[in-house]
N, C-alpha and C. Protein backbone atom coordinates (compact mmCIF):
# COMPACT_ATOMS: atom_id res chain seq x y z
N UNK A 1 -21.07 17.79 6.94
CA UNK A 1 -20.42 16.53 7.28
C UNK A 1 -20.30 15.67 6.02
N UNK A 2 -19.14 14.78 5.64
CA UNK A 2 -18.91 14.14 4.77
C UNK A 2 -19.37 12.79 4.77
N UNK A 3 -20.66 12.93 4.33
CA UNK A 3 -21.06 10.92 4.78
C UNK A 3 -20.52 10.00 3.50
N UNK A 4 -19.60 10.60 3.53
CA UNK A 4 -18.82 9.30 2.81
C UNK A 4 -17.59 8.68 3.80
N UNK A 5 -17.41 9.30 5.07
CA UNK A 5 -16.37 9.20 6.12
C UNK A 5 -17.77 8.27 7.28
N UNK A 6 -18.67 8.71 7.06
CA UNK A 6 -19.25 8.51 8.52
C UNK A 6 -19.55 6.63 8.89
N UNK A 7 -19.34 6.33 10.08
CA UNK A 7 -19.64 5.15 10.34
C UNK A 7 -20.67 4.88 11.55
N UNK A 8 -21.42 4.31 11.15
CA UNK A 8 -23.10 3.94 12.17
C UNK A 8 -22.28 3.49 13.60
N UNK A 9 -22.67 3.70 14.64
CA UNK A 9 -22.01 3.53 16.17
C UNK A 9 -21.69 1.90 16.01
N UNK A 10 -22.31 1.09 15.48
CA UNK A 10 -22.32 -0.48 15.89
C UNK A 10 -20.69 -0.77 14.77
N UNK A 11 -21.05 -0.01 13.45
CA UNK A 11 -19.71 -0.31 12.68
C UNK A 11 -18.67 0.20 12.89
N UNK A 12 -18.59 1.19 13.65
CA UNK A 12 -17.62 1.96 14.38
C UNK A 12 -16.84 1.03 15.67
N UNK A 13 -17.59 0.41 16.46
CA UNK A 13 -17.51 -1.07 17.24
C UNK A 13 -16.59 -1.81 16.82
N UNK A 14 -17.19 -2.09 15.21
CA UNK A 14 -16.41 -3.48 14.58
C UNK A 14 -15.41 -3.10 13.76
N UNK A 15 -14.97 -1.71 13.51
CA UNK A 15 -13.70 -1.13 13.29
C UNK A 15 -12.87 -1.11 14.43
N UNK A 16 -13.27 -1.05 15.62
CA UNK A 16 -12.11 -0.57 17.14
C UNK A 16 -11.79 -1.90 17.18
N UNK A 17 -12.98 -3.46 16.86
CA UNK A 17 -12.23 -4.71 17.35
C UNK A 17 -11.58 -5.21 16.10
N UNK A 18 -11.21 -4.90 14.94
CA UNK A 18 -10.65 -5.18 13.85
C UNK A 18 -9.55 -4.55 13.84
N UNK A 19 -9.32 -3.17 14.35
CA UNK A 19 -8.01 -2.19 14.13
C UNK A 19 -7.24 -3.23 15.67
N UNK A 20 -7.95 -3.29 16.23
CA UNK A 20 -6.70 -4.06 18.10
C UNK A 20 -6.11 -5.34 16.53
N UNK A 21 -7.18 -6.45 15.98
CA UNK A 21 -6.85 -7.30 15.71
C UNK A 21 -5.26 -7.16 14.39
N UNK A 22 -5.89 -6.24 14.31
CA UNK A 22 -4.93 -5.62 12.96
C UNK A 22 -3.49 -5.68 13.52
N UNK A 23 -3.48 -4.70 14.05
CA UNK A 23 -2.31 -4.10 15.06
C UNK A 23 -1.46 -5.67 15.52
N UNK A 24 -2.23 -6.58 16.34
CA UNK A 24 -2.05 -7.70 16.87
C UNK A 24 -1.20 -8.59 16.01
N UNK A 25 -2.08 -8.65 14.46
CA UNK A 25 -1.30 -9.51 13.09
C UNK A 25 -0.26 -8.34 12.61
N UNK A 26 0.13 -6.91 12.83
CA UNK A 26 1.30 -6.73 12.44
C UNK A 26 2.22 -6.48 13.26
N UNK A 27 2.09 -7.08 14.60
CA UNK A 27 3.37 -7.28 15.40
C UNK A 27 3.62 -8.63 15.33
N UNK A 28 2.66 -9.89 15.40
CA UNK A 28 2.89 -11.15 15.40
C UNK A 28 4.04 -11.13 13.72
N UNK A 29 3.57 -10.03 12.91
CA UNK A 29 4.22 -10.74 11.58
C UNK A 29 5.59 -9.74 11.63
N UNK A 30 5.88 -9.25 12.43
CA UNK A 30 7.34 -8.53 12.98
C UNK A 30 7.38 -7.27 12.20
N UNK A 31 5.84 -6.57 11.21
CA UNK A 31 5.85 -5.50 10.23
C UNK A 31 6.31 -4.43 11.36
N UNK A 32 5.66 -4.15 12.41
CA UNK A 32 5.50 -3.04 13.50
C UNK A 32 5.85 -3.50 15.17
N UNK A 33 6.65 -2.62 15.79
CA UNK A 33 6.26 -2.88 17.03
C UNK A 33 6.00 -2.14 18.26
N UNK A 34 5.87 -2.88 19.17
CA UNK A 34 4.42 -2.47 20.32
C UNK A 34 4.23 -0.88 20.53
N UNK A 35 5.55 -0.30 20.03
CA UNK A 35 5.53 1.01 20.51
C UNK A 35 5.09 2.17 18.85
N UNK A 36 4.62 0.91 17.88
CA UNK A 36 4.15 1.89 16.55
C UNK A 36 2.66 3.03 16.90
N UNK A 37 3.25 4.08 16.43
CA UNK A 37 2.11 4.92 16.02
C UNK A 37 1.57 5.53 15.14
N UNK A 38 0.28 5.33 14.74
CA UNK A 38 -0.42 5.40 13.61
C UNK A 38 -0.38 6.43 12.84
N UNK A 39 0.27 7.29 11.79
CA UNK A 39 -0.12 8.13 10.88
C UNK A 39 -1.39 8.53 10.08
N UNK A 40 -1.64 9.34 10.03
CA UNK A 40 -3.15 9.93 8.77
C UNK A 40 -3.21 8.93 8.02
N UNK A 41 -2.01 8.89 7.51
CA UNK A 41 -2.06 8.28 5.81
C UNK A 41 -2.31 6.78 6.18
N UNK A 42 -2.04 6.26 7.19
CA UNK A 42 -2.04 4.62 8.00
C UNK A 42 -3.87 4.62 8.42
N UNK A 43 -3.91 5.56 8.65
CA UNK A 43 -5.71 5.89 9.60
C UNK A 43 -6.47 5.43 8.20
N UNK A 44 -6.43 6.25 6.71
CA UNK A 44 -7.17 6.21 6.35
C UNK A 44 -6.72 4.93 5.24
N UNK A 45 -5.79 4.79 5.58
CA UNK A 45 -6.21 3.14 4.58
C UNK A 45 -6.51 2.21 5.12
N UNK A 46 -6.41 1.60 6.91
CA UNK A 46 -6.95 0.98 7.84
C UNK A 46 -8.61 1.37 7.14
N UNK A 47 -8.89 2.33 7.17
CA UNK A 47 -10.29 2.50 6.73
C UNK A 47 -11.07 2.00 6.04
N UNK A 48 -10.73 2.17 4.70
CA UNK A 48 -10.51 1.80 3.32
C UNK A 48 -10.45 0.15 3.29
N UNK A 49 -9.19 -0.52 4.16
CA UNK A 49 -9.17 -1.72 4.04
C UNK A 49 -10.60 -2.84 4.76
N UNK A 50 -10.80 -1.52 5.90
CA UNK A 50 -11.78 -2.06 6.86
C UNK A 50 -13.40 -2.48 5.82
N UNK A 51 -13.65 -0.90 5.20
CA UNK A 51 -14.91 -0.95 4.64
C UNK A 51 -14.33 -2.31 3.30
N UNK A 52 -13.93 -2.28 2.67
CA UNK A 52 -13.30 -3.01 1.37
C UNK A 52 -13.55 -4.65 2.24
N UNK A 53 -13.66 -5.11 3.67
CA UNK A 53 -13.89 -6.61 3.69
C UNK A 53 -12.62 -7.32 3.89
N UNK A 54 -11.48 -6.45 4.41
CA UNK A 54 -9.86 -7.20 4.13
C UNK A 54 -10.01 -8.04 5.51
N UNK A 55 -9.34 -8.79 5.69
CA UNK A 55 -8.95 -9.31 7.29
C UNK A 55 -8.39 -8.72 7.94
N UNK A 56 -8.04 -8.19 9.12
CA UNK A 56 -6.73 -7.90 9.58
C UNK A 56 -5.53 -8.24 9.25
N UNK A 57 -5.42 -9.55 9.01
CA UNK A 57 -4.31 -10.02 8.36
C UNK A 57 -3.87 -10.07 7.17
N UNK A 58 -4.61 -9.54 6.26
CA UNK A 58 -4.34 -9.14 4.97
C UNK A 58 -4.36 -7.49 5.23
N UNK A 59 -4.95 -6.76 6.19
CA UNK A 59 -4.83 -5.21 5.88
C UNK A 59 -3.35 -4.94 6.80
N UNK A 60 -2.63 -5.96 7.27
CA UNK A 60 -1.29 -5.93 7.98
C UNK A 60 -0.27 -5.59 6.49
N UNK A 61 -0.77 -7.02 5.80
CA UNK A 61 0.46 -7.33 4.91
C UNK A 61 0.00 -6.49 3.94
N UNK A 62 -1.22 -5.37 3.76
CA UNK A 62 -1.29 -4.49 2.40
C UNK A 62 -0.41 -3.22 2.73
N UNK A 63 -0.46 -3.07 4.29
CA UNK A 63 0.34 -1.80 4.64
C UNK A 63 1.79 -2.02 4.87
N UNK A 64 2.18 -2.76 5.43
CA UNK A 64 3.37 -3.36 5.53
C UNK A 64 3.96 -4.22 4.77
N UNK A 65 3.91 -5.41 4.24
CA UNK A 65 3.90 -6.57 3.29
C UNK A 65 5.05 -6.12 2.30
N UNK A 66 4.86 -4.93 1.94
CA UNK A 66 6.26 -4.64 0.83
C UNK A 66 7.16 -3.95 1.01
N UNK A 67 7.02 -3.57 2.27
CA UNK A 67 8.64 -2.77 3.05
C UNK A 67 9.30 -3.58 3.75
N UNK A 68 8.88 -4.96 3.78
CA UNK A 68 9.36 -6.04 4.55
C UNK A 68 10.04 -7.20 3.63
């Protein structure tokens, strides 16, 4: 197993209520809508942005922000 992927059950929690919130700030900001679905390459920078401390609302506008 790669414990550089792994997340403790409680931070795993506060990734599921950060990714809804995420999702939430990139439809409010018109990047995505209701019917977007997530890619690998989308999974693991949600990740990345998650562990790194971003907001949701900044990990909206890092994935989206410049195709817009």
């Amino acid at each position: 197993m790669d414990e550089s992927n792994y997340l403790a059950p409680e931070h795993l929690r506060q990734l599921e209520a950060w990714a809804t919130a995420w999702y939430d700030e990139a439809i409010k900001a018109d990047y995505i809508g209701a019917s977007y679905h997530l890619d690998t390459v989308t999974v693991g920078r949600l990740r990345d942005y998650f562990k790194a401390g971003l907001s949701p609302a900044e990990a909206a506008q890092a994935c989206f922000g410049g195709k817009h």
